[in-house]
C-alpha atoms as a PDB file:
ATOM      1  CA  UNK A   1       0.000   0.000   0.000  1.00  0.00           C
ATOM      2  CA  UNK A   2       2.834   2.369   0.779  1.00  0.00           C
ATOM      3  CA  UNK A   3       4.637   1.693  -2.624  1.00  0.00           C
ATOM      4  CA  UNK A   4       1.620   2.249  -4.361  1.00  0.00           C
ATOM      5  CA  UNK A   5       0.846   5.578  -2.466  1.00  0.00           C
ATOM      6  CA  UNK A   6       4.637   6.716  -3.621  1.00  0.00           C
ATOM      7  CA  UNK A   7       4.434   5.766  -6.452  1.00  0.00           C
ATOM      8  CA  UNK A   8       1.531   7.946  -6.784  1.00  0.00           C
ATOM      9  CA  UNK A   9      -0.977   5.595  -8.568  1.00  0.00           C
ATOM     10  CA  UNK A  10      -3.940   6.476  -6.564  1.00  0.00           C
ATOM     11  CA  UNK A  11      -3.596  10.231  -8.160  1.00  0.00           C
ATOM     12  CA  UNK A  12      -2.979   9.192 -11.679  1.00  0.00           C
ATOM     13  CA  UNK A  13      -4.553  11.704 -14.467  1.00  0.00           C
ATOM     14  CA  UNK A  14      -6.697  10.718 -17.038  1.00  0.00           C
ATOM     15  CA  UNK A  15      -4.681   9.605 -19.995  1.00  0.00           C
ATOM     16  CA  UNK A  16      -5.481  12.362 -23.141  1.00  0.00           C
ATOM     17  CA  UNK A  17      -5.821  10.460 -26.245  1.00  0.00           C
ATOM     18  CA  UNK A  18      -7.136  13.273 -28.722  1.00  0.00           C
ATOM     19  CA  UNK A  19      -4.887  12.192 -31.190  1.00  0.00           C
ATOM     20  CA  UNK A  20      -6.698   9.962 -32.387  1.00  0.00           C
ATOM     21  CA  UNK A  21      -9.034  11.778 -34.935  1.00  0.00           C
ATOM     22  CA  UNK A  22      -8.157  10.067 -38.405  1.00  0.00           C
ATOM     23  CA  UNK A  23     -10.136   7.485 -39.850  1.00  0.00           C
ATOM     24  CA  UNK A  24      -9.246   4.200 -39.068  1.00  0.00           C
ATOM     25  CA  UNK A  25      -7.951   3.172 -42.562  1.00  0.00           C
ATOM     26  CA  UNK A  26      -5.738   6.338 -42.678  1.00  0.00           C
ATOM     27  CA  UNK A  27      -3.665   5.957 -39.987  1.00  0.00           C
ATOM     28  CA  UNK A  28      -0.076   3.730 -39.531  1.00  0.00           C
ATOM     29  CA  UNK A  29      -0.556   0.269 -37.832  1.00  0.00           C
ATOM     30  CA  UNK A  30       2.576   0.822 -35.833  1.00  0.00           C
ATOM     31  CA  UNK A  31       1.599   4.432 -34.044  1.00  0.00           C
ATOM     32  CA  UNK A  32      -1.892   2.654 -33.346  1.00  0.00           C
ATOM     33  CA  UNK A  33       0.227  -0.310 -31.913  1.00  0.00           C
ATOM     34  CA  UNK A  34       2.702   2.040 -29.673  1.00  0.00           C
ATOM     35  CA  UNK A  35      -0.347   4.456 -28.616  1.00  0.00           C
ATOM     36  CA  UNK A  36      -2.521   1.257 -28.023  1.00  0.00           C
ATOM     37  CA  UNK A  37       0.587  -0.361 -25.450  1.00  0.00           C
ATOM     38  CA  UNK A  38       1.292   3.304 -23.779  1.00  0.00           C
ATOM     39  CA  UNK A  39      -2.471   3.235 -22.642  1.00  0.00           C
ATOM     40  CA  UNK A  40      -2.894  -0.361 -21.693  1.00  0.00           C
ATOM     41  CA  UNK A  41       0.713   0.409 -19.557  1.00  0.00           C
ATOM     42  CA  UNK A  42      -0.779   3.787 -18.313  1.00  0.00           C
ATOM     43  CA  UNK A  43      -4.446   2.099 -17.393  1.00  0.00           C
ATOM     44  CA  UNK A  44      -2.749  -0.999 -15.412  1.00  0.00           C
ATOM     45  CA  UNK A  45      -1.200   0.919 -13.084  1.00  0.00           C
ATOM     46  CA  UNK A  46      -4.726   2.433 -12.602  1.00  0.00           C
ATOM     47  CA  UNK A  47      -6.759  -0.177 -12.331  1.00  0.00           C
ATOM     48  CA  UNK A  48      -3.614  -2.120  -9.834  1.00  0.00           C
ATOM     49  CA  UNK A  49      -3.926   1.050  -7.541  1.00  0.00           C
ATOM     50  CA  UNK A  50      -7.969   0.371  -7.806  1.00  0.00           C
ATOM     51  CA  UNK A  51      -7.891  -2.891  -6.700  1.00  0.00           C
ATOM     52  CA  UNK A  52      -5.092  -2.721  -4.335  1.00  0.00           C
ATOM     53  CA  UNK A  53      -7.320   0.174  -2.253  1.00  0.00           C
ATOM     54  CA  UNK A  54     -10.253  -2.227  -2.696  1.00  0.00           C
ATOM     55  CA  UNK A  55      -8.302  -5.054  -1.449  1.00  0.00           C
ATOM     56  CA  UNK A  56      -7.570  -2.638   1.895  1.00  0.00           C
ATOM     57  CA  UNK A  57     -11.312  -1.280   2.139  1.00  0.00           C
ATOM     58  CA  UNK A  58     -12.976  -4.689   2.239  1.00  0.00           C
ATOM     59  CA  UNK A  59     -10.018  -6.653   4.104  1.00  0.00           C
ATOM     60  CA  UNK A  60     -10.623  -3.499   7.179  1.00  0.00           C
ATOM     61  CA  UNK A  61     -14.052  -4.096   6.846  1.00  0.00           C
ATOM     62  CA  UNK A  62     -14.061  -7.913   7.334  1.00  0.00           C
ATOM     63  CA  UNK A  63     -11.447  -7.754  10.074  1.00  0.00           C
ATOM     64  CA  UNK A  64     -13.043  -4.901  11.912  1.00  0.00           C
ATOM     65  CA  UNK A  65     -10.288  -2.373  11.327  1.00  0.00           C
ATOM     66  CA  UNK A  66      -9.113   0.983  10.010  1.00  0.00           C
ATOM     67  CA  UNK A  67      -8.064   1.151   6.401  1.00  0.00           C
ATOM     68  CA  UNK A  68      -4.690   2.313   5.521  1.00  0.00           C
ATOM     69  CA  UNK A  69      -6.074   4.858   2.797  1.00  0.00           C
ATOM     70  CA  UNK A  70      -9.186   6.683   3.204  1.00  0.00           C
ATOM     71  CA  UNK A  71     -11.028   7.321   0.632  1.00  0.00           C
ATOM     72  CA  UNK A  72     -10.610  11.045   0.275  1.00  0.00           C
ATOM     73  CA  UNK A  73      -6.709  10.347  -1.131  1.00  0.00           C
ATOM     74  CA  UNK A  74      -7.906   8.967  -4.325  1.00  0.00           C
ATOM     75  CA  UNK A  75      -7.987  11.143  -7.436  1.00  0.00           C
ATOM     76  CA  UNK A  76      -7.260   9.015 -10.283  1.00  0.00           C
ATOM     77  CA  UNK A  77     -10.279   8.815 -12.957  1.00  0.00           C
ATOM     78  CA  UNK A  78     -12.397   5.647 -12.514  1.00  0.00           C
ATOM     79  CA  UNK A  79     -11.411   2.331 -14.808  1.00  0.00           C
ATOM     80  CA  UNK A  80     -12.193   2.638 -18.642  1.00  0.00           C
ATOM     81  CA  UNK A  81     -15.211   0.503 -19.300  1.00  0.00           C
ATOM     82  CA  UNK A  82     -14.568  -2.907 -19.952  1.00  0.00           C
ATOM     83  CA  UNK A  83     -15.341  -2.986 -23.038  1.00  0.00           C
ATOM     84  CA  UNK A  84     -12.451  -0.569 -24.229  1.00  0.00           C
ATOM     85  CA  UNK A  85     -10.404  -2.645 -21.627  1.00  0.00           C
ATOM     86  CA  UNK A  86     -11.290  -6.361 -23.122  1.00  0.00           C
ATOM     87  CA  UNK A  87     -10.278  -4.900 -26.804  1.00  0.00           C
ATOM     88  CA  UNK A  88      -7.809  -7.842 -28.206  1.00  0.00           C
ATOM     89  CA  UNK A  89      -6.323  -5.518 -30.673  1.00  0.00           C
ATOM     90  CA  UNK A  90      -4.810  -2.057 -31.374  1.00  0.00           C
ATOM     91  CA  UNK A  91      -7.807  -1.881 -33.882  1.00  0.00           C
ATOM     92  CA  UNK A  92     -10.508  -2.952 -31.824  1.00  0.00           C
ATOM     93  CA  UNK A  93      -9.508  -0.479 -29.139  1.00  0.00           C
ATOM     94  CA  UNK A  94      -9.547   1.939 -31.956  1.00  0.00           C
ATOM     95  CA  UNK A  95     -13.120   1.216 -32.834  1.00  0.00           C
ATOM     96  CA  UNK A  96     -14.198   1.722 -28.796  1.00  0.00           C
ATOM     97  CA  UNK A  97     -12.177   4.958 -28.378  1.00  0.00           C
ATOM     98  CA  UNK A  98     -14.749   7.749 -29.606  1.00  0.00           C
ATOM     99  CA  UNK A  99     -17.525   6.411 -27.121  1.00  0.00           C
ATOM    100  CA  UNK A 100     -14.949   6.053 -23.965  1.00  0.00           C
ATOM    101  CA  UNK A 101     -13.457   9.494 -25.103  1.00  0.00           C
ATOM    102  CA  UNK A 102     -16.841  11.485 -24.854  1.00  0.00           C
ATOM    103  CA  UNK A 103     -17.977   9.404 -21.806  1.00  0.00           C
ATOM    104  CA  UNK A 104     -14.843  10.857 -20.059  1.00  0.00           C
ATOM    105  CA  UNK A 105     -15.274  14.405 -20.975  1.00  0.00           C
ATOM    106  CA  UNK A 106     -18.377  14.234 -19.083  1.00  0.00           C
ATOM    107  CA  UNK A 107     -17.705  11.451 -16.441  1.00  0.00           C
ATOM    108  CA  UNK A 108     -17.536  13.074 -12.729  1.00  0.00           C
ATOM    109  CA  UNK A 109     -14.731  11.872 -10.171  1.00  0.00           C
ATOM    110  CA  UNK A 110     -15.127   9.343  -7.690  1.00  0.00           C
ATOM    111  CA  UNK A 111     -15.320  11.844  -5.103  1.00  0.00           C
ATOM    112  CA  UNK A 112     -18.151  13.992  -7.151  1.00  0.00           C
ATOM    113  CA  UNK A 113     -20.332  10.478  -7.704  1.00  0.00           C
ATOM    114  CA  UNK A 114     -20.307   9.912  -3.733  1.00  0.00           C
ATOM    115  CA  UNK A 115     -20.814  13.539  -3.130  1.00  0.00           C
ATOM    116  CA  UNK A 116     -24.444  12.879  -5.789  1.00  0.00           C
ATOM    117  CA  UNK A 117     -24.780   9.525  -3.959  1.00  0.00           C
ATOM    118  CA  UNK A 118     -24.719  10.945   0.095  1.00  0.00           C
ATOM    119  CA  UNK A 119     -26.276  14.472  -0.817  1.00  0.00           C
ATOM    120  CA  UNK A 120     -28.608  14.186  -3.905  1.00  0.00           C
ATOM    121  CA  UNK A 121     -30.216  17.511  -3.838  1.00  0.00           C
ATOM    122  CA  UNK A 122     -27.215  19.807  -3.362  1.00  0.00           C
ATOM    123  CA  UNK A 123     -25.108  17.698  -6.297  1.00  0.00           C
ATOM    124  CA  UNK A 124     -28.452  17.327  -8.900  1.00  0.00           C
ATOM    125  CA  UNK A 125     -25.844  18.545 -11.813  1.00  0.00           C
ATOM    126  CA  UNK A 126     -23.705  15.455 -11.377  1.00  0.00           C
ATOM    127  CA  UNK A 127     -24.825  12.798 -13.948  1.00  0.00           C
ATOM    128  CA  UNK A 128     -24.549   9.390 -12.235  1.00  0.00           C
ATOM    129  CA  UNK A 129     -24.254   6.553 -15.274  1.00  0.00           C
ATOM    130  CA  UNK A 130     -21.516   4.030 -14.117  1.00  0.00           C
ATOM    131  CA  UNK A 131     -20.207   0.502 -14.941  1.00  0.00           C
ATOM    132  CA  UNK A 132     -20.183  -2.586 -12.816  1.00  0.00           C
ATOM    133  CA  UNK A 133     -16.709  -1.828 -11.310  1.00  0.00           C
ATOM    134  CA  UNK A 134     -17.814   1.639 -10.858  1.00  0.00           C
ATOM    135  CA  UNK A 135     -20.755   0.032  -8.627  1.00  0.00           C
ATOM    136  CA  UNK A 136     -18.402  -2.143  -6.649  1.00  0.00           C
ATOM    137  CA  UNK A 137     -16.237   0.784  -5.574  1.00  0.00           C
ATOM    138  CA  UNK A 138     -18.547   3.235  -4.207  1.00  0.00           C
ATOM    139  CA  UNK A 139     -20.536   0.373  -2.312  1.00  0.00           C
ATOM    140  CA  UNK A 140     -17.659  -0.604  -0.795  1.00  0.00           C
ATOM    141  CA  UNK A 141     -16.825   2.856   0.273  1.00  0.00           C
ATOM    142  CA  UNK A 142     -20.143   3.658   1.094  1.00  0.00           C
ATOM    143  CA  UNK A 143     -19.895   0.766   3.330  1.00  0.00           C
ATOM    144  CA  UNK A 144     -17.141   1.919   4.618  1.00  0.00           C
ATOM    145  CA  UNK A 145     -18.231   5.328   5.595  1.00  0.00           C
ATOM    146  CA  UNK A 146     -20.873   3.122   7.352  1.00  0.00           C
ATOM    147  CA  UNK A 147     -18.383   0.915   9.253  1.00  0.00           C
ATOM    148  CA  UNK A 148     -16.705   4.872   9.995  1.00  0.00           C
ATOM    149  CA  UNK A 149     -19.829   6.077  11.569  1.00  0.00           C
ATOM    150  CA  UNK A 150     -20.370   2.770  14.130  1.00  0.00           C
ATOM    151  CA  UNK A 151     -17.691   3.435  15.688  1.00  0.00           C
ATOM    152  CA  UNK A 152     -17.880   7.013  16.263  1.00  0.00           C
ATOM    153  CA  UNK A 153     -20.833   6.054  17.666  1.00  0.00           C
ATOM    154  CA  UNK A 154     -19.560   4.210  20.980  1.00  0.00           C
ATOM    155  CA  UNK A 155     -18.650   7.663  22.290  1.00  0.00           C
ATOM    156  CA  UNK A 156     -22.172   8.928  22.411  1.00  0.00           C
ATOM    157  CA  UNK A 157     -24.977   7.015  24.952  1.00  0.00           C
ATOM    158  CA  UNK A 158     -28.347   5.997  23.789  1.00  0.00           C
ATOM    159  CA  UNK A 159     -29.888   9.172  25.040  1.00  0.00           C
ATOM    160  CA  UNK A 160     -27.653  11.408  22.473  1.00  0.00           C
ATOM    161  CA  UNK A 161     -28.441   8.552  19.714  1.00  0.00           C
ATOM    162  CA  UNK A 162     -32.295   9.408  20.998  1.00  0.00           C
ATOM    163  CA  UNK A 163     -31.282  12.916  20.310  1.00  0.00           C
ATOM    164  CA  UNK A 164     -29.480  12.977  17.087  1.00  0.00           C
ATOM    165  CA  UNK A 165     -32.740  10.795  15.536  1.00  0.00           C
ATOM    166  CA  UNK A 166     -35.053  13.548  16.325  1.00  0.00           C
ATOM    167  CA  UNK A 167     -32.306  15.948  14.689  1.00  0.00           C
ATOM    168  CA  UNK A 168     -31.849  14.312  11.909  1.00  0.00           C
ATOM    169  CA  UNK A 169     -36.071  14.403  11.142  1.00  0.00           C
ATOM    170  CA  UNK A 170     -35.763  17.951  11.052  1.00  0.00           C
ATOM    171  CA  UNK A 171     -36.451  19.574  14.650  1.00  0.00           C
ATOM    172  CA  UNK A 172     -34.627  23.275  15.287  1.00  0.00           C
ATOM    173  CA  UNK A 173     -31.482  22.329  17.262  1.00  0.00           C
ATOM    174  CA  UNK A 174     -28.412  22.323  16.304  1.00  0.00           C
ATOM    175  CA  UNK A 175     -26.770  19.588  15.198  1.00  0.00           C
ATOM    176  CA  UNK A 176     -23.826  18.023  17.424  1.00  0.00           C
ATOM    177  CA  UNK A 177     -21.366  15.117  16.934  1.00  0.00           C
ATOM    178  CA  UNK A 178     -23.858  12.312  17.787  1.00  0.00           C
ATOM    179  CA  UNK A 179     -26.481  14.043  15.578  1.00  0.00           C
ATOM    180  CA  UNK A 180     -23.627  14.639  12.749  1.00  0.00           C
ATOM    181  CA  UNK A 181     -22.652  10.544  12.998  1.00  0.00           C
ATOM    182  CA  UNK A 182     -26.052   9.374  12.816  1.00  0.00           C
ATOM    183  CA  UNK A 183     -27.076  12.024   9.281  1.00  0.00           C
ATOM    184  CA  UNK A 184     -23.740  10.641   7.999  1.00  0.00           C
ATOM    185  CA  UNK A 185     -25.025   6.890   8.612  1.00  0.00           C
ATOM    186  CA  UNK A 186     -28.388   7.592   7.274  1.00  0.00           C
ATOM    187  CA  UNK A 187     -26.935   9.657   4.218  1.00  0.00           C
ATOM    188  CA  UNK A 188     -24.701   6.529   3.205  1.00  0.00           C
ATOM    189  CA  UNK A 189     -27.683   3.803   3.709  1.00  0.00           C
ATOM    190  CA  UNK A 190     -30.098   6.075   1.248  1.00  0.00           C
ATOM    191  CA  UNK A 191     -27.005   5.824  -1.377  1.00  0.00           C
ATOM    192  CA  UNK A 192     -26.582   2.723  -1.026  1.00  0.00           C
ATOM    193  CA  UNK A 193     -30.304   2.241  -1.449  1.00  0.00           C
ATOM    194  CA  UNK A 194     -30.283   4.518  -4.377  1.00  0.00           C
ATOM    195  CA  UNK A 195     -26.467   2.285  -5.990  1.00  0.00           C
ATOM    196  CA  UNK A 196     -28.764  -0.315  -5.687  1.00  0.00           C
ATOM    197  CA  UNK A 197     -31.363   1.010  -7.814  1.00  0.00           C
ATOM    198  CA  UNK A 198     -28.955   2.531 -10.335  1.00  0.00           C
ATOM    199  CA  UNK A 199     -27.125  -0.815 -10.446  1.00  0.00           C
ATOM    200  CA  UNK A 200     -29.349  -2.857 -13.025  1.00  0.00           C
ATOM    201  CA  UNK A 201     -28.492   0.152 -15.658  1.00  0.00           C
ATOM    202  CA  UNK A 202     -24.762  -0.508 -14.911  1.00  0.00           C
ATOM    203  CA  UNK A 203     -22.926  -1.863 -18.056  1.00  0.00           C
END
């Protein structure tokens, strides 16, 4: 986890490929071969820092402990859909490139899509169209904002949980820390509810 931090593949930019505007019979078999290897290389390292954080979400999850990354150090652009990922040639990867180049353009981060997911009406401008893998990586994270949220909770008695629930349905007081834990738990069980629903449209 520490080498991949360094290495700096959780904050990887998206890869520009607007080169690629020629036909597909006008342009030379060997650039389309070099370009097609540089973005294969650059969206392995990617997807290895994806996975790896994955592997350290679910693993503190099932073993009841703190992560070593949180969530909020990740800026690399979500995984290329797999169908631009599966491509067996230069040429086929060619043919998917237009439809994974204007998806990106308007794509949000991972950050933005949880931001839609916790707070729907403040984030109503975010589009939220994802892809299986997509799926799997916010509800693990919004899982783990879950798991965050017990365990702020054992410093609060039942009376302040008591409290915070009336809070949270809109009473005029102002909101403390037990009040604050239990919106954040709520927020990240509605977006899971509404991943859920969104999840049948993934591709």
């Amino acid at each position: 986890m520490t080498a991949i931090r360094r290495m700096g593949l959780l904050n990887m930019p998206s890869l520009r490929l607007n080169a690629f505007d020629q036909s597909p019979d006008s342009i030379n078999e060997e650039v389309l071969e070099r370009k097609w290897r540089s973005w294969v290389d650059h969206e392995s390292r990617m997807r290895l820092a994806w996975f790896v954080f994955l592997y350290d979400q679910i693993y503190g999850l099932y073993m009841d402990i703190s992560p070593m990354v949180l969530y909020t150090e990740v800026t690399s652009p979500f995984p290329c859909d797999e169908q631009l990922w599966n491509a067996r040639t230069a040429r086929e990867w060619y043919s998917w490139l237009p439809t994974y180049q204007s998806q990106v353009m308007s794509k949000p981060s991972f950050i933005d899509v949880l931001r839609k997911l916790l707070d729907p009406p403040r984030h109503e401008e975010i589009p939220l169209r994802l892809n299986r893998l997509e799926a799997h990586i916010l509800a693990v994270n919004l899982y783990r904002i879950r798991w965050d949220a017990s365990k702020r909770s054992v410093l609060f008695d039942m009376e302040a949980f008591v409290h915070a629930e009336e809070v949270t349905l809109g009473k005029k007081q102002v909101v403390d820390a037990a009040s604050g834990t239990v919106a954040i738990d709520s927020a990240a069980e509605n977006a899971l509810q509404e991943l859920l629903e969104a999840a049948p449209s993934a591709t």
